[in-house]
C-alpha atoms as a PDB file:
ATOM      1  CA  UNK A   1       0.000   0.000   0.000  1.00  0.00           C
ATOM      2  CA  UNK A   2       1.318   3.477  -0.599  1.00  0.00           C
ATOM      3  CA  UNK A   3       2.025   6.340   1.549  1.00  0.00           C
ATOM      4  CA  UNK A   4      -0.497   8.680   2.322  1.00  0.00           C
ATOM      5  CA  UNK A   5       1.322  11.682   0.279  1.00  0.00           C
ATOM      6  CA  UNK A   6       3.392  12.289  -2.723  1.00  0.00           C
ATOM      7  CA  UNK A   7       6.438  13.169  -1.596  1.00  0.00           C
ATOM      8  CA  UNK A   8       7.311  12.665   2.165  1.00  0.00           C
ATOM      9  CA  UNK A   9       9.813  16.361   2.446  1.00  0.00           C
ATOM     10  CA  UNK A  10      10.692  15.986   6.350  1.00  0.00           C
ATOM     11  CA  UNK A  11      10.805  13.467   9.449  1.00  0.00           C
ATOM     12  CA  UNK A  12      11.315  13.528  12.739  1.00  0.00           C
ATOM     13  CA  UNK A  13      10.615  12.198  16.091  1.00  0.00           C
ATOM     14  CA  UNK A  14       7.178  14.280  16.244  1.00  0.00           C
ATOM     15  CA  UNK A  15       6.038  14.353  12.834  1.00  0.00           C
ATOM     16  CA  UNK A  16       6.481  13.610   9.108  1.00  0.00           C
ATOM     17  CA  UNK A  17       5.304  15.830   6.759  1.00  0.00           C
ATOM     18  CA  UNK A  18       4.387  15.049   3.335  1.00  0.00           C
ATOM     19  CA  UNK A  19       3.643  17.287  -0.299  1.00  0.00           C
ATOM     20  CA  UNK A  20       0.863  15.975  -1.825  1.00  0.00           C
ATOM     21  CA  UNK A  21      -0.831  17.029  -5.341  1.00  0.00           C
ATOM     22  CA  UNK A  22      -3.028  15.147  -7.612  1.00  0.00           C
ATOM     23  CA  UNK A  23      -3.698  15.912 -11.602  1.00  0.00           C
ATOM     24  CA  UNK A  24      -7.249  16.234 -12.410  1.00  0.00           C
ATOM     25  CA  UNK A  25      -8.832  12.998 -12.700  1.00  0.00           C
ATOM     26  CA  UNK A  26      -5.885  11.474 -10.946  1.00  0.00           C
ATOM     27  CA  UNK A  27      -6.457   8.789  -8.024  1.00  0.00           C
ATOM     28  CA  UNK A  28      -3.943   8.355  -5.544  1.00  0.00           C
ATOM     29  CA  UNK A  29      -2.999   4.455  -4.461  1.00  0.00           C
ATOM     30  CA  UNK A  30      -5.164   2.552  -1.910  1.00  0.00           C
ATOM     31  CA  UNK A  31      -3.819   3.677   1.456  1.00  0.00           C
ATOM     32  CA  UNK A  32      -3.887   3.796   4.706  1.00  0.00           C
ATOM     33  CA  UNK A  33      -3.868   6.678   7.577  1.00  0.00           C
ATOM     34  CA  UNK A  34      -1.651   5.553  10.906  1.00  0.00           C
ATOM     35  CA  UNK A  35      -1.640   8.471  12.962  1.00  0.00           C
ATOM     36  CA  UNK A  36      -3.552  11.970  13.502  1.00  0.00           C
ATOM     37  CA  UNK A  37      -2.905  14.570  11.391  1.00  0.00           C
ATOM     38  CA  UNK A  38      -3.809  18.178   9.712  1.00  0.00           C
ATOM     39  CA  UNK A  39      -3.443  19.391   6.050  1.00  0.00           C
ATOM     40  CA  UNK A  40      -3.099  22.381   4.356  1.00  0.00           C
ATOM     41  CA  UNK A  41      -4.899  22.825   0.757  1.00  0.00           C
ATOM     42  CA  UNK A  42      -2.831  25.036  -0.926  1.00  0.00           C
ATOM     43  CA  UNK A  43      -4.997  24.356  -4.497  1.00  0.00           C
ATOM     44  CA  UNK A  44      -8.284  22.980  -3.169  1.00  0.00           C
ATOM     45  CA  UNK A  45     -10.688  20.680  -5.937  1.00  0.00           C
ATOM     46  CA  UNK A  46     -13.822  18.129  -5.340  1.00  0.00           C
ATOM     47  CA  UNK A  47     -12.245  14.730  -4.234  1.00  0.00           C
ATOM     48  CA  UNK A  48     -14.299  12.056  -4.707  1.00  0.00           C
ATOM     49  CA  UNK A  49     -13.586   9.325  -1.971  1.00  0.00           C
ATOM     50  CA  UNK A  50     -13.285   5.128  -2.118  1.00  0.00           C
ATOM     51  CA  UNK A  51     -13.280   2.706   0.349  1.00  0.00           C
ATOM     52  CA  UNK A  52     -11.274  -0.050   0.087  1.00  0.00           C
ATOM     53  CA  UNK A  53     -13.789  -2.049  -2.021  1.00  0.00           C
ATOM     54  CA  UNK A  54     -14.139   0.479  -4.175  1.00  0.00           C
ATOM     55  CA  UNK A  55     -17.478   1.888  -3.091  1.00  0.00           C
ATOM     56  CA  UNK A  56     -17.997   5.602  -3.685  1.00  0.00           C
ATOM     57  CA  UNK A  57     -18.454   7.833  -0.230  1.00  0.00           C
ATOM     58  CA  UNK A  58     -19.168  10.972  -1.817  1.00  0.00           C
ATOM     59  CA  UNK A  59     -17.599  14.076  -2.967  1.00  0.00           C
ATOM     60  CA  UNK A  60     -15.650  15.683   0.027  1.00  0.00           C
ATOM     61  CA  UNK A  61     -14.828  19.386  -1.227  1.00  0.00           C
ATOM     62  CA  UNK A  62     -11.876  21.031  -0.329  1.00  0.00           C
ATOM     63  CA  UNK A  63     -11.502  24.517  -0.323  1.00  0.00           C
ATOM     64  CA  UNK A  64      -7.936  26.354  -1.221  1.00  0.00           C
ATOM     65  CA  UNK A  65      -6.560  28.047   1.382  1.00  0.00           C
ATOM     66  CA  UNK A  66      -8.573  25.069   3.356  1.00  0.00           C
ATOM     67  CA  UNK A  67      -7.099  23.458   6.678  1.00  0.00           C
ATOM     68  CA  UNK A  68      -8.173  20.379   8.260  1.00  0.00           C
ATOM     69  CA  UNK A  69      -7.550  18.445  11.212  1.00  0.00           C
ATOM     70  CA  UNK A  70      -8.344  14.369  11.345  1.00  0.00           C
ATOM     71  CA  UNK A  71      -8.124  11.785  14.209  1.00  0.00           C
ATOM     72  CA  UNK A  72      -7.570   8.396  14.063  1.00  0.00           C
ATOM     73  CA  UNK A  73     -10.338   6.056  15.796  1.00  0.00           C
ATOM     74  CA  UNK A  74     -11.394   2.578  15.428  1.00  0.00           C
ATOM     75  CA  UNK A  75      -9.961   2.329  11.779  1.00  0.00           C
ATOM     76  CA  UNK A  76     -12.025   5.486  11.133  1.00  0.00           C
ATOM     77  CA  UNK A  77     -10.947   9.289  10.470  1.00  0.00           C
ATOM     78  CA  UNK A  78     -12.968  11.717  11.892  1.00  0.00           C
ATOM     79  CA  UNK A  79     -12.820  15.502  10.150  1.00  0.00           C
ATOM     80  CA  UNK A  80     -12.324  18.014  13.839  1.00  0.00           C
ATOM     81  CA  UNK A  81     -11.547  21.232  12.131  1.00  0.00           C
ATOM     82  CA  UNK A  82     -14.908  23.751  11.258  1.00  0.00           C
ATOM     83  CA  UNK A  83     -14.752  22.681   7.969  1.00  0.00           C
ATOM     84  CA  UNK A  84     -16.467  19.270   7.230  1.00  0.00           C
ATOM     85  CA  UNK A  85     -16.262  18.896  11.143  1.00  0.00           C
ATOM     86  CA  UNK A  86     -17.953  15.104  11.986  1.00  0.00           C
ATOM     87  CA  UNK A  87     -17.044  13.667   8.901  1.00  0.00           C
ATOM     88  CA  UNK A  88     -16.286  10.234   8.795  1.00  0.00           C
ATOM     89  CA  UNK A  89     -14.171   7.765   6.242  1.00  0.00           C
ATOM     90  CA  UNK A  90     -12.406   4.479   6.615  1.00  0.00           C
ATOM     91  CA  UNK A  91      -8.378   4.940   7.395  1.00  0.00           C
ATOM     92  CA  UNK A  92      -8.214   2.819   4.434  1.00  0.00           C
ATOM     93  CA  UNK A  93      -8.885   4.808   1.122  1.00  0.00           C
ATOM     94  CA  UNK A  94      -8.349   6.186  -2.157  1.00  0.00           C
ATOM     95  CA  UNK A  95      -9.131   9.832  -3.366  1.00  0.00           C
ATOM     96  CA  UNK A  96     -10.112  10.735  -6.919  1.00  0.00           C
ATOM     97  CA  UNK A  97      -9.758  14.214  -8.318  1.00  0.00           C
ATOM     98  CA  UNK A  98     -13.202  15.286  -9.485  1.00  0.00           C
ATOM     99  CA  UNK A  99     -12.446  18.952 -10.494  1.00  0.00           C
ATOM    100  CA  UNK A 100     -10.865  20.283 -13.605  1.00  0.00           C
ATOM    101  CA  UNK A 101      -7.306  21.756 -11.943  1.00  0.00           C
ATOM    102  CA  UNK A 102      -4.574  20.308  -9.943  1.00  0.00           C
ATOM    103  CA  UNK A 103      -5.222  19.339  -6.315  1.00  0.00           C
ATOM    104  CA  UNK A 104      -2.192  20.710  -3.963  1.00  0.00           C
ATOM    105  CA  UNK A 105      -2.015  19.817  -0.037  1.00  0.00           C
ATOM    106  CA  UNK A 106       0.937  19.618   2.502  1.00  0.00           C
ATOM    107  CA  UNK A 107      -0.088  17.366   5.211  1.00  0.00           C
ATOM    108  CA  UNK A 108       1.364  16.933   8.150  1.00  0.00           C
ATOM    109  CA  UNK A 109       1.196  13.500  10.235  1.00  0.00           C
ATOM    110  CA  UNK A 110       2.008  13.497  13.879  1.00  0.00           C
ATOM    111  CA  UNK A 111       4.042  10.849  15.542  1.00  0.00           C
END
């Protein structure tokens, strides 16, 4: 299974912190979420969200500028930030871009 970013740019003993971007249309790997984390959309777009059958969850949209905070519970992630606060989706998942430009996060997993 892959990571749950692009390109992980730094690690340490509190967090790792990965760049993540994905083409429109794009869909990342199957993965799976570890630990608690928070991202920063720096291009937001529509991603359309998979479970790890394949079933489709929904659109979750993502705004630019957007910042989100998720905790890990029970093999679920749980959206605590104002935007799409309560949310729920498995750990395990895949996104798809659904909008017509380039998807840009950093996210940043806590150890």
């Amino acid at each position: 299974m892959a990571g749950v970013g692009s390109e992980k740019v730094f690690e340490n003993d509190k967090v790792i912190v990965w760049n993540f971007t994905l083409e429109p249309g794009e869909c990342t790997p199957l993965h799976t979420h570890e630990r608690d984390y928070v991202w920063y959309a720096i291009a937001g777009a529509p991603l359309q969200i998979y479970d790890e059958e394949g079933k489709d969850l929904g659109v979750f949209d993502v705004p630019t500028g957007g910042i989100f905070s998720l905790k890990l519970e029970h093999g679920y992630l749980e959206v605590l930030s104002e935007i799409g606060k309560g949310a729920r989706v498995p750990a395990t998942h895949k996104a798809l871009n659904a909008g017509p430009t380039p998807y840009r996060e950093v996210l940043i997993e806590y150890k």
